[in-house]
N, C-alpha and C. Protein backbone atom coordinates (compact mmCIF):
# COMPACT_ATOMS: atom_id res chain seq x y z
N UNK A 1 -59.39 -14.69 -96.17
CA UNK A 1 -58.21 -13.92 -95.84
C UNK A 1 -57.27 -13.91 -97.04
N UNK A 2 -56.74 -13.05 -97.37
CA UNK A 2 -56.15 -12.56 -98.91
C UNK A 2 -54.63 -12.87 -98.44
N UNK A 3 -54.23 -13.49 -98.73
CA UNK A 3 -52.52 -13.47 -98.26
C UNK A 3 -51.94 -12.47 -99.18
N UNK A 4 -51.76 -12.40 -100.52
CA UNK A 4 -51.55 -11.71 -101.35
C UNK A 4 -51.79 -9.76 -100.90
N UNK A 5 -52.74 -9.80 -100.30
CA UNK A 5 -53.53 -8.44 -99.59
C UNK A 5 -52.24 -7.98 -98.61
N UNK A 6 -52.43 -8.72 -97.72
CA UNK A 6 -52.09 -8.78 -95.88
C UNK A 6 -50.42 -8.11 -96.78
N UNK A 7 -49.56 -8.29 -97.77
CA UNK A 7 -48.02 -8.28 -97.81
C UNK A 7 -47.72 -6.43 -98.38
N UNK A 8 -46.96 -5.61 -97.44
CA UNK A 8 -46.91 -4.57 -97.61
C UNK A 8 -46.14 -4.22 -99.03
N UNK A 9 -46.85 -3.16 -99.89
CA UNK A 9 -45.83 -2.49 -100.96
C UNK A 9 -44.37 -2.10 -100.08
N UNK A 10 -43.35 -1.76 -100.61
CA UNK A 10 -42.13 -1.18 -100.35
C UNK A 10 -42.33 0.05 -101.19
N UNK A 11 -41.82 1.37 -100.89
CA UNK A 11 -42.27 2.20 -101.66
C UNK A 11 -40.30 2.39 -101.99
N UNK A 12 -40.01 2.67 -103.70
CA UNK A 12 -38.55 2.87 -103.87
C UNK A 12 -38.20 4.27 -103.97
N UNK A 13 -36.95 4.61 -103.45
CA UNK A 13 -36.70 6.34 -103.47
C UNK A 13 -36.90 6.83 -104.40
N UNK A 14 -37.78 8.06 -104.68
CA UNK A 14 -37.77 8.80 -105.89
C UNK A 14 -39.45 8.19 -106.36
N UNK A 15 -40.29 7.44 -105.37
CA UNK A 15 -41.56 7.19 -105.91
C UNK A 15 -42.41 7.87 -104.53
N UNK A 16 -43.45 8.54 -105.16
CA UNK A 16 -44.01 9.38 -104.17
C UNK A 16 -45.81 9.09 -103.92
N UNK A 17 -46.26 8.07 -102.90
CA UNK A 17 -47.40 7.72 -103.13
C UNK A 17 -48.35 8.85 -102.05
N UNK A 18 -49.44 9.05 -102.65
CA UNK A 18 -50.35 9.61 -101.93
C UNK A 18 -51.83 9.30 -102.35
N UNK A 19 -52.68 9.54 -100.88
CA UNK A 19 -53.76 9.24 -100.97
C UNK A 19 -54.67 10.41 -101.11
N UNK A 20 -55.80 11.00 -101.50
CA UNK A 20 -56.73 12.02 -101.82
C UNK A 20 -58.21 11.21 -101.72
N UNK A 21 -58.69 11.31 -100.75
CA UNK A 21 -60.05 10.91 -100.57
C UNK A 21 -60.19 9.25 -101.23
N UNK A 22 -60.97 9.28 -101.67
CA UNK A 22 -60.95 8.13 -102.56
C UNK A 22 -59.72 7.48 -103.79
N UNK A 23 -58.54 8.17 -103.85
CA UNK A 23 -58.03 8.32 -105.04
C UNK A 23 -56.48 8.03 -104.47
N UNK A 24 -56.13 6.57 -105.13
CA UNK A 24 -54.70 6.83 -104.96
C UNK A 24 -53.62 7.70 -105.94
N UNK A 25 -52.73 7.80 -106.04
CA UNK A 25 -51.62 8.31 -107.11
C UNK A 25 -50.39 8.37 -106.61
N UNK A 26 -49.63 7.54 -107.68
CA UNK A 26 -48.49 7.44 -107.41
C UNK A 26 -47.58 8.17 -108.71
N UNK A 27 -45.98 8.92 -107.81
CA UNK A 27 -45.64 9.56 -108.64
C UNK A 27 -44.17 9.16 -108.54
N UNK A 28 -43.68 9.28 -109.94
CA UNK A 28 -42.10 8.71 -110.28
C UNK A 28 -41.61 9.18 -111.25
N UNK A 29 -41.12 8.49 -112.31
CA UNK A 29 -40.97 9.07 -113.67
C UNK A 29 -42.14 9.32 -114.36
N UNK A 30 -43.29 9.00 -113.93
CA UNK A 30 -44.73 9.45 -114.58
C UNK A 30 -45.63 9.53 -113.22
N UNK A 31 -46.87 10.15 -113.65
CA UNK A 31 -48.08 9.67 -112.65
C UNK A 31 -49.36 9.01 -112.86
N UNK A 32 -49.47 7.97 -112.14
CA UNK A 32 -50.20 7.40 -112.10
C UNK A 32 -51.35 7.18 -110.94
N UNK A 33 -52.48 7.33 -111.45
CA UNK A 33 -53.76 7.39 -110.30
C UNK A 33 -55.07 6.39 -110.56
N UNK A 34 -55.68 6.32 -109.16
CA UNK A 34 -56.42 4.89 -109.10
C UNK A 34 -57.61 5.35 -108.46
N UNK A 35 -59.13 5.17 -108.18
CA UNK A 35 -60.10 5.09 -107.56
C UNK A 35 -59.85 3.93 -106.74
N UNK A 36 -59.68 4.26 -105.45
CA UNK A 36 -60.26 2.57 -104.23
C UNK A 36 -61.49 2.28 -104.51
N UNK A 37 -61.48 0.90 -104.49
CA UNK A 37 -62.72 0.34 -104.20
C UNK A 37 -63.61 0.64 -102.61
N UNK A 38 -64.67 0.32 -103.06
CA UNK A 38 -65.26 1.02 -101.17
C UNK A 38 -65.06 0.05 -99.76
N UNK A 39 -64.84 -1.17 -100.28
CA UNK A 39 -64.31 -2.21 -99.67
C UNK A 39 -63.32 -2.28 -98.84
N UNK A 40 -62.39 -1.24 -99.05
CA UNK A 40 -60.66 -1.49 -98.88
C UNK A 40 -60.62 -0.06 -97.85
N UNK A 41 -59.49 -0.28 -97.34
CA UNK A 41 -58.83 1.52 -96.95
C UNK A 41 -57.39 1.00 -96.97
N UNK A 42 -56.32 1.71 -97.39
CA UNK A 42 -55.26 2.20 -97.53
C UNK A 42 -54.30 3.29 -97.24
N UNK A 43 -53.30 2.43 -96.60
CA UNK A 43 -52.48 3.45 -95.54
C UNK A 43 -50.72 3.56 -96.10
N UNK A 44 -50.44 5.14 -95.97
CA UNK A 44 -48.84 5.21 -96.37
C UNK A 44 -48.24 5.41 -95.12
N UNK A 45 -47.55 4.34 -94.59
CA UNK A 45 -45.90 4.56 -93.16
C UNK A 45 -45.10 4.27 -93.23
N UNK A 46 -43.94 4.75 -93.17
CA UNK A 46 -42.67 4.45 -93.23
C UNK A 46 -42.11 3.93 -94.36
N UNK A 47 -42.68 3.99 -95.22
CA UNK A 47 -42.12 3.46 -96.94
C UNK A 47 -42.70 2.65 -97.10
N UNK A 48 -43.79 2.12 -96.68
CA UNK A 48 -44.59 0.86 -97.02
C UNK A 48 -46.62 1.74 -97.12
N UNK A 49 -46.66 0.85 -98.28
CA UNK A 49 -48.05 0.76 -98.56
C UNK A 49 -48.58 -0.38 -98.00
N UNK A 50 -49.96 -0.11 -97.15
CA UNK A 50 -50.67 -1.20 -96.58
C UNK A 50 -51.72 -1.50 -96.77
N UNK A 51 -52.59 -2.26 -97.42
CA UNK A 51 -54.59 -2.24 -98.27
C UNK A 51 -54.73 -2.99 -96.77
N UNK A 52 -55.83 -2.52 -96.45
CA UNK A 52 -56.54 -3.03 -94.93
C UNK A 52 -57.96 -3.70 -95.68
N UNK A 53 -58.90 -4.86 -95.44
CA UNK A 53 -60.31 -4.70 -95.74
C UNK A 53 -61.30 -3.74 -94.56
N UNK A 54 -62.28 -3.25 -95.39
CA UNK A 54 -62.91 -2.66 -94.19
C UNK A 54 -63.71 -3.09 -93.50
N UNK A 55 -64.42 -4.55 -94.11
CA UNK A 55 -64.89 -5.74 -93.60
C UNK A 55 -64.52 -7.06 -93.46
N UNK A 56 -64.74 -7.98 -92.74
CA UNK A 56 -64.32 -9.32 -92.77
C UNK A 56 -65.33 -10.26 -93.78
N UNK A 57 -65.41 -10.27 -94.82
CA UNK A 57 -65.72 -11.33 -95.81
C UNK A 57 -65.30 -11.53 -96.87
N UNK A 58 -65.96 -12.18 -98.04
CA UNK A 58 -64.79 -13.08 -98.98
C UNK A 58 -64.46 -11.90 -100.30
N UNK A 59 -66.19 -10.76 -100.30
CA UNK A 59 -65.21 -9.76 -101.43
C UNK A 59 -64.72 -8.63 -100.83
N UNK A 60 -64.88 -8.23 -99.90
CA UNK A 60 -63.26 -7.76 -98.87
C UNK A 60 -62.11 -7.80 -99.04
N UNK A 61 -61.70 -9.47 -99.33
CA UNK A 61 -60.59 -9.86 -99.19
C UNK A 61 -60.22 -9.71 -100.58
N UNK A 62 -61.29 -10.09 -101.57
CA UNK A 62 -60.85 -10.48 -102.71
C UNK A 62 -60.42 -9.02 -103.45
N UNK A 63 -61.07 -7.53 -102.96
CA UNK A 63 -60.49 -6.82 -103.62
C UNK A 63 -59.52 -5.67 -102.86
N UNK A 64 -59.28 -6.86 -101.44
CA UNK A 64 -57.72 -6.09 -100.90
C UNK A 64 -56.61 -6.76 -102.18
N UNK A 65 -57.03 -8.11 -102.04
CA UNK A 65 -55.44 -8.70 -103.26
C UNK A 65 -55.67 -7.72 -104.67
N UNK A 66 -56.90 -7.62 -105.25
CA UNK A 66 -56.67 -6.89 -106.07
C UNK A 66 -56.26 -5.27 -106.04
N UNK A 67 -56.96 -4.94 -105.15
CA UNK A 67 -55.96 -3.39 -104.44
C UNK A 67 -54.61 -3.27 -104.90
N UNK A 68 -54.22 -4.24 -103.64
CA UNK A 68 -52.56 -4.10 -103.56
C UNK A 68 -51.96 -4.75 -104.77
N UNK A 69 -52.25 -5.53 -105.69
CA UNK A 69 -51.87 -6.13 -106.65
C UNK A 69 -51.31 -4.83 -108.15
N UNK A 70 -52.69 -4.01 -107.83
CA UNK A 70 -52.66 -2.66 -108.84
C UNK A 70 -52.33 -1.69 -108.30
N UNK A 71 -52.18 -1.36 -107.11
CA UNK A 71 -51.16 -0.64 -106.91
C UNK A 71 -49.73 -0.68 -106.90
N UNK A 72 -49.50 -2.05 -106.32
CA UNK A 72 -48.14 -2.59 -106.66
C UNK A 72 -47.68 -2.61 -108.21
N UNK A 73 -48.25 -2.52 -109.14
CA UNK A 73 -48.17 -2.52 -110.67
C UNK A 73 -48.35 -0.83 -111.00
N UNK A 74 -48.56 -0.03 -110.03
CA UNK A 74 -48.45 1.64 -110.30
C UNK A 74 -46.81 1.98 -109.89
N UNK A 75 -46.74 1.25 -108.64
CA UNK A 75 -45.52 2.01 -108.23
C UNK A 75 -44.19 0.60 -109.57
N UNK A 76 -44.54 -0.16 -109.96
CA UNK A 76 -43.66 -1.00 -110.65
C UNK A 76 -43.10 -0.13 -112.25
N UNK A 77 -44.71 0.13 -112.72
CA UNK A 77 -44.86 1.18 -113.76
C UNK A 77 -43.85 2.62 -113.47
N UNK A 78 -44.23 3.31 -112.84
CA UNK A 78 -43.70 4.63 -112.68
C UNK A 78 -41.69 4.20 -112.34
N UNK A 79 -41.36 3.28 -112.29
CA UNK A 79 -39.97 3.27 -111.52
C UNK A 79 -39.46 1.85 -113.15
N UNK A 80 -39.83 1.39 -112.90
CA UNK A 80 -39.25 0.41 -114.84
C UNK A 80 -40.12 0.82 -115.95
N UNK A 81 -41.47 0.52 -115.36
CA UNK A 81 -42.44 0.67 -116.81
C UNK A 81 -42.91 -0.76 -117.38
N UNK A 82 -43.41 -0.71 -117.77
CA UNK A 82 -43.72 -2.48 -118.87
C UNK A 82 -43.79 -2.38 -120.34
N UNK A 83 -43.37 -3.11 -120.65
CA UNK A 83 -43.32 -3.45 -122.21
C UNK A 83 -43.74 -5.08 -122.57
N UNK A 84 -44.73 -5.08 -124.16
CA UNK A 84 -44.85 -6.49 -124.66
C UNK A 84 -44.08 -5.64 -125.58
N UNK A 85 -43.78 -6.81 -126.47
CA UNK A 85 -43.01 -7.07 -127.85
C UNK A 85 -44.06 -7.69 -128.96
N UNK A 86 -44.47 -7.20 -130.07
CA UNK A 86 -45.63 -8.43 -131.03
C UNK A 86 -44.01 -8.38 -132.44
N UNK A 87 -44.42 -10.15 -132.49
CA UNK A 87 -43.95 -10.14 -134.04
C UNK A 87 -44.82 -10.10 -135.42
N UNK A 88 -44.51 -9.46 -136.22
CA UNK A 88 -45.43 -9.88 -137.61
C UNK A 88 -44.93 -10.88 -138.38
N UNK A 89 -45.27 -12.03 -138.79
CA UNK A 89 -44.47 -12.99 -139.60
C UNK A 89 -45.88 -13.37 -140.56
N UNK A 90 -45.00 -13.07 -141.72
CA UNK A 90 -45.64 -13.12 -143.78
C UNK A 90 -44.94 -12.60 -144.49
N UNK A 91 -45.08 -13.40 -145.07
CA UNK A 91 -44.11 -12.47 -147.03
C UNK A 91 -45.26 -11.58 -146.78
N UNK A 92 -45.07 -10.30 -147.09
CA UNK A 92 -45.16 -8.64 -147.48
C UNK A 92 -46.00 -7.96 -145.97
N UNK A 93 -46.09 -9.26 -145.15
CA UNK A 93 -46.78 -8.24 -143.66
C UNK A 93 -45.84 -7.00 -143.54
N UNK A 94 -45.81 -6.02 -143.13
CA UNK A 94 -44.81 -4.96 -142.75
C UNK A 94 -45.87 -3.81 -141.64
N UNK A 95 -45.27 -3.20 -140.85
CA UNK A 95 -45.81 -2.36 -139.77
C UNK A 95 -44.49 -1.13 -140.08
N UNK A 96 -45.24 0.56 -140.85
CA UNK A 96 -44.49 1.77 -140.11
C UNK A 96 -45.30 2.57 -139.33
N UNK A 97 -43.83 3.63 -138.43
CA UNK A 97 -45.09 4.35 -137.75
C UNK A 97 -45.07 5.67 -138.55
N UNK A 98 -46.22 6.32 -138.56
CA UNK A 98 -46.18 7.43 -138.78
C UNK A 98 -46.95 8.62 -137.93
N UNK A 99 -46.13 8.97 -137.63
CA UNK A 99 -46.68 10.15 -136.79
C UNK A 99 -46.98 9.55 -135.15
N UNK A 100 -48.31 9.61 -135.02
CA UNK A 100 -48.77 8.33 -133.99
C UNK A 100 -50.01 7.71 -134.21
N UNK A 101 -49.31 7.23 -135.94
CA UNK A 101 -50.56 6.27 -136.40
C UNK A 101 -49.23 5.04 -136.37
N UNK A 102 -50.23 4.11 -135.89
CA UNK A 102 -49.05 2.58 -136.54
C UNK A 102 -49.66 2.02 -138.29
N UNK A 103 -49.25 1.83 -139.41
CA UNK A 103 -49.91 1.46 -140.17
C UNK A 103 -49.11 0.00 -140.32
N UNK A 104 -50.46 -0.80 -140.84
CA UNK A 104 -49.95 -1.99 -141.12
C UNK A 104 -50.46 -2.62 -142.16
N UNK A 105 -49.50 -3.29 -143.12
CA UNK A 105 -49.88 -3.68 -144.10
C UNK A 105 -50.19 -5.48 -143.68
N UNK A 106 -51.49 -5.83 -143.99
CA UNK A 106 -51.20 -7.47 -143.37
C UNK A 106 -52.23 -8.19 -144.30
N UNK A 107 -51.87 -8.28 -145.65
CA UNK A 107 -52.53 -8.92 -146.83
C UNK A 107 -53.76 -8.61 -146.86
N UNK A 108 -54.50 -7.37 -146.14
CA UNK A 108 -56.00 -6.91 -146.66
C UNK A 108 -55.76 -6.17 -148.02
N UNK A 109 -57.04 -5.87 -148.91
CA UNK A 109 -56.97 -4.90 -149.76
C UNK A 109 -56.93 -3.24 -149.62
N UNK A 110 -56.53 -3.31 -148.13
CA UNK A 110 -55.92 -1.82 -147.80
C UNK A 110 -55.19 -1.83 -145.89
N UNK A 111 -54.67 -0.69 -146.41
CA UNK A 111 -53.45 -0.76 -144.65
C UNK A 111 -54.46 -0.74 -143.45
N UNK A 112 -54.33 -1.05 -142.67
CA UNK A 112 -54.78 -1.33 -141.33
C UNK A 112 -54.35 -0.08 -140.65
N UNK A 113 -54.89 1.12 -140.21
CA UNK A 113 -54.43 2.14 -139.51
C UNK A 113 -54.66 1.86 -138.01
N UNK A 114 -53.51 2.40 -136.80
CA UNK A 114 -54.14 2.26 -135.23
C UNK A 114 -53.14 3.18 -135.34
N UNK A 115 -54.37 4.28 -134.11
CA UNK A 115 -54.09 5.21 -133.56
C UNK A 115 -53.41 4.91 -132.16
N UNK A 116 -52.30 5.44 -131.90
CA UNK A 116 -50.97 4.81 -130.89
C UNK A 116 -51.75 5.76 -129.33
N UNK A 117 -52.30 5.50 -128.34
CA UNK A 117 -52.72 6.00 -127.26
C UNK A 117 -51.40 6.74 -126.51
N UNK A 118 -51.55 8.16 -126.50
CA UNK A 118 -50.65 9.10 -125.48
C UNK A 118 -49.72 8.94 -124.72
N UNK A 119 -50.26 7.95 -123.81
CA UNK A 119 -49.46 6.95 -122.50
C UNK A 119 -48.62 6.24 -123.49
N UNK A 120 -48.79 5.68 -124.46
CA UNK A 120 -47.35 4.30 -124.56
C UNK A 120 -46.71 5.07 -125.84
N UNK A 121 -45.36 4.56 -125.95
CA UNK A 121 -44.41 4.60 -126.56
C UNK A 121 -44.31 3.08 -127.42
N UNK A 122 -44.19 3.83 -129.08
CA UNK A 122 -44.30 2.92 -129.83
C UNK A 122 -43.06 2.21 -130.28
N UNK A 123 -42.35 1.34 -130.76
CA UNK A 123 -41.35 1.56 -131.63
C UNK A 123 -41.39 0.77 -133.03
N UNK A 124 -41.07 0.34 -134.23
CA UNK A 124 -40.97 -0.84 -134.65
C UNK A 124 -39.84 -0.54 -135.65
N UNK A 125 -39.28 -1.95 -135.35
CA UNK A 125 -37.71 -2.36 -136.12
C UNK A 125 -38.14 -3.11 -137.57
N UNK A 126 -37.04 -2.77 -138.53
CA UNK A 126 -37.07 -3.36 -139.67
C UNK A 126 -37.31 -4.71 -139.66
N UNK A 127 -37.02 -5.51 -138.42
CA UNK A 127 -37.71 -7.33 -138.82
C UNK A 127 -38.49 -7.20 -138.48
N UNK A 128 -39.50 -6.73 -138.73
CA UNK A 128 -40.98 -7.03 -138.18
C UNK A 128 -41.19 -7.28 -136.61
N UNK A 129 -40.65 -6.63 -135.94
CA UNK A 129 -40.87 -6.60 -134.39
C UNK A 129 -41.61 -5.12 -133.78
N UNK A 130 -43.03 -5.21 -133.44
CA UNK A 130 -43.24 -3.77 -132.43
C UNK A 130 -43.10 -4.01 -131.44
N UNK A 131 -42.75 -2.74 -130.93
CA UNK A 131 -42.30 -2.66 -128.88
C UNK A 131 -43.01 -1.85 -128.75
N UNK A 132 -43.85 -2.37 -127.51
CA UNK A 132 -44.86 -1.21 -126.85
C UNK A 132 -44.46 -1.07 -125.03
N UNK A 133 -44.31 0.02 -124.96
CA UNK A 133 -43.99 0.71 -123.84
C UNK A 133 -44.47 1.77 -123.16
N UNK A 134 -44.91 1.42 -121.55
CA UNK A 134 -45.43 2.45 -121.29
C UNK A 134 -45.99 2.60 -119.59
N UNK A 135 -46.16 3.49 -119.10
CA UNK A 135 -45.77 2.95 -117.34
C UNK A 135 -47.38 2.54 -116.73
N UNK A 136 -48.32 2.31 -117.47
CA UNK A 136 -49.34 1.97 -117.14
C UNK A 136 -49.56 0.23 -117.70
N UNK A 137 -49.53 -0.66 -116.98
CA UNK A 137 -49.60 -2.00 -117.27
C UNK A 137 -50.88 -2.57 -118.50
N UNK A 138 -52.18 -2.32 -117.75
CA UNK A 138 -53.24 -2.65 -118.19
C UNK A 138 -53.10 -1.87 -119.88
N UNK A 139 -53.02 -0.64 -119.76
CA UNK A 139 -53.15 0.52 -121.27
C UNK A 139 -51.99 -0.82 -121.99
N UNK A 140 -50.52 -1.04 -121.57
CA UNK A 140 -49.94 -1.63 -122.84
C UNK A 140 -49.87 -3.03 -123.09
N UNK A 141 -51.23 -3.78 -122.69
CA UNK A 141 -51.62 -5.15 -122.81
C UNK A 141 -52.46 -4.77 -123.42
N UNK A 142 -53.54 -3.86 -122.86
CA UNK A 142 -54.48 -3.86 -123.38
C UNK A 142 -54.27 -3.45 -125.52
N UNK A 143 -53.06 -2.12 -125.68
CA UNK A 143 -52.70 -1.70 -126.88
C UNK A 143 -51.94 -2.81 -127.57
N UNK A 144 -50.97 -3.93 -127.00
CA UNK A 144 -50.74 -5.01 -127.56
C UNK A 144 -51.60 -6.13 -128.18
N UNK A 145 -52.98 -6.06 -127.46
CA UNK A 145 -53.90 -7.21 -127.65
C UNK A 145 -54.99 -6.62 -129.00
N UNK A 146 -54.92 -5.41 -128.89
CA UNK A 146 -55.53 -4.77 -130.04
C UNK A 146 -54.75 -4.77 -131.47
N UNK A 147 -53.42 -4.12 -131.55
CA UNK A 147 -52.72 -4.65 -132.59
C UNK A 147 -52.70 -5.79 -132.74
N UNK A 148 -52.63 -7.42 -131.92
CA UNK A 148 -52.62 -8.57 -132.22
C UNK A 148 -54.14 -8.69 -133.14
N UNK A 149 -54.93 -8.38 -132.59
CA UNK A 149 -56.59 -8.70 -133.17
C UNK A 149 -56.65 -8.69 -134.77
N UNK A 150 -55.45 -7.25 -135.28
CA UNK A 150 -55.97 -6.81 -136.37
C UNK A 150 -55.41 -8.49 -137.82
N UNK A 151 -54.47 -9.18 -136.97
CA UNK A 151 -54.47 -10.28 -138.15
C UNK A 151 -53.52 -11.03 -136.95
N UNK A 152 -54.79 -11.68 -136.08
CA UNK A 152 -54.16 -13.37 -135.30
C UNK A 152 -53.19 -14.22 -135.93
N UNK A 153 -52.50 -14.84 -135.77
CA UNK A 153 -51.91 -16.24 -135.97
C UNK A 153 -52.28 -17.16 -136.72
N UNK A 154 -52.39 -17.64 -137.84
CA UNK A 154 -53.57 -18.53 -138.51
C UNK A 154 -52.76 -19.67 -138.15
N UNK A 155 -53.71 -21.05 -137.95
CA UNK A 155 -53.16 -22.53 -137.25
C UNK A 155 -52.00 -23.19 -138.63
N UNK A 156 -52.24 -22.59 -139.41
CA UNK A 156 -51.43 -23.76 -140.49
C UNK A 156 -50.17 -22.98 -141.29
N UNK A 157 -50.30 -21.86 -141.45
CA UNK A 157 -48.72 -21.32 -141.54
C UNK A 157 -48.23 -20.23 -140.52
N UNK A 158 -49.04 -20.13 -139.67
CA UNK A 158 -48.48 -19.44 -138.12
C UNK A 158 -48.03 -17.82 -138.64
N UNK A 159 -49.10 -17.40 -139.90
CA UNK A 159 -48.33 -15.92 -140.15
C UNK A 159 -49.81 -15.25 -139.56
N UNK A 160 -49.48 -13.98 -138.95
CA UNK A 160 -50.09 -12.57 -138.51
C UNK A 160 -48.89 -12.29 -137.55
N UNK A 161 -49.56 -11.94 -136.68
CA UNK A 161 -49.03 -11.00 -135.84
C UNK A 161 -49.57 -11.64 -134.19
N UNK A 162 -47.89 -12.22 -133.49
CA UNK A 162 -48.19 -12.73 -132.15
C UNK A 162 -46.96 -11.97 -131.18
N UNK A 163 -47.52 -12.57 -129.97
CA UNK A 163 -46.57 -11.89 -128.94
C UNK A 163 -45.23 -12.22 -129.34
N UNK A 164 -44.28 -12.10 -129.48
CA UNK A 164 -42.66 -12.33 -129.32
C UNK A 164 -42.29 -14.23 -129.03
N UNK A 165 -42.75 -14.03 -127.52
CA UNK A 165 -42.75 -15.22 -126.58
C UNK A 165 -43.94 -16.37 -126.74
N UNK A 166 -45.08 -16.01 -127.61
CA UNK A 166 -45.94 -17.23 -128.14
C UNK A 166 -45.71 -18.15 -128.56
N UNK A 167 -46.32 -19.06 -128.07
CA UNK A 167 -45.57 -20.53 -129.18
C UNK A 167 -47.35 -21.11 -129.87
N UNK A 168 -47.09 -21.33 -131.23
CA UNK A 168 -48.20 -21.61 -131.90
C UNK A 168 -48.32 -22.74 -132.48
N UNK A 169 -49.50 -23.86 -132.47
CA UNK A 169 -49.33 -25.17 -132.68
C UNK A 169 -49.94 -25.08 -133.79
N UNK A 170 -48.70 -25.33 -134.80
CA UNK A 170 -49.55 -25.61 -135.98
C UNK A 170 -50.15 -26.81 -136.21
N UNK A 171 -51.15 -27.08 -137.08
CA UNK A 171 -52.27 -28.13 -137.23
C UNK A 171 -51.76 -28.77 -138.74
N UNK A 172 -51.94 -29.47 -139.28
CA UNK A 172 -51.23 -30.31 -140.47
C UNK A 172 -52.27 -29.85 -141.53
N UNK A 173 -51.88 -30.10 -142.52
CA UNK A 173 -52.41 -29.45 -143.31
C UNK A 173 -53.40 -31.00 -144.43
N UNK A 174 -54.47 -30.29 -145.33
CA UNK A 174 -54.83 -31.66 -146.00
C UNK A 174 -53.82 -32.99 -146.61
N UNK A 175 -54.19 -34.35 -146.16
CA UNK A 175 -53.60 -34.99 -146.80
C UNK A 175 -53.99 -35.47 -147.99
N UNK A 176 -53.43 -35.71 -149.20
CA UNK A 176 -53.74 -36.39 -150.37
C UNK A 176 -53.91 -38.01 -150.23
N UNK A 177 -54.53 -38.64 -150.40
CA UNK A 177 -55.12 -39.97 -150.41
C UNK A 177 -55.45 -40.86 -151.06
């Protein structure tokens, strides 16, 4: 039994959910749409979203919580939106955008180009901070975790490129003896 499942969305004024066969979509300041799993059925009354299982067993349950979990993150998206933050920290790291390429310079022998995906909104400030924004959750984790890839954190002077809110343990470096 999914407790997480069983707890109704609240739907907020100005967000408009509907169902189409298999297909949720929710609409607000953007739209956003979902395939159900075959597991689940889902009902709109009275301002509340409800994921039902359509059977009684354990992956039933397990992808009512995930149901309502991502849908609850559609209607969250379309009405705030989500944003990560990455920092770059190095003498000469630097990130501009151009166009809706992000380029980044991060001590290779040439710039690091990423192409910025449709859905999110880029920004980056002169201290080395990018903001990624955008009303689909998964797309701007997923576009944060990709810019992180292009130059991780190294353990002993803690320079690339990490989330904002990371904390990184640096490791000591050789001792002389």
């Amino acid at each position: 039994m999914s407790r997480i499942g069983n707890k109704p969305i609240e739907i907020p004024s100005g967000v408009k959910v509907s169902i189409e066969g298999a297909t949720v979509t929710v609409e607000g300041k953007s739209k956003l749409s979902m395939p159900l799993p075959p597991l689940v059925s889902v009902e709109v009354n009275d301002g509340k979203v409800m994921v039902r299982e359509a059977k009684e067993d354990r992956k039933a349950s397990a992808m009512q919580g995930l149901t309502r979990s991502l849908i609850n993150n559609m209607v969250i998206g379309v009405t705030q939106g989500f944003r990560k933050e990455l920092a770059i920290v190095g003498v000469g790291y630097k990130a501009q955008l151009t166009g809706s390429k992000l380029v980044l310079n991060l001590g290779y022998s040439h710039p690091v180009e990423f192409e910025v995906p449709k859905d999110v909104k880029l920004t980056v400030t002169p201290d080395g901070k990018i903001s990624i924004e955008g009303s689909d959750k998964q797309l701007v984790g997923e576009t944060a975790a990709q810019i992180r890839r292009f130059r991780p954190p190294e353990p002993y002077k803690g320079k690339g490129i990490r989330y904002v809110d990371e904390r990184i343990v640096l490791k000591e470096g050789k001792s002389v003896g």
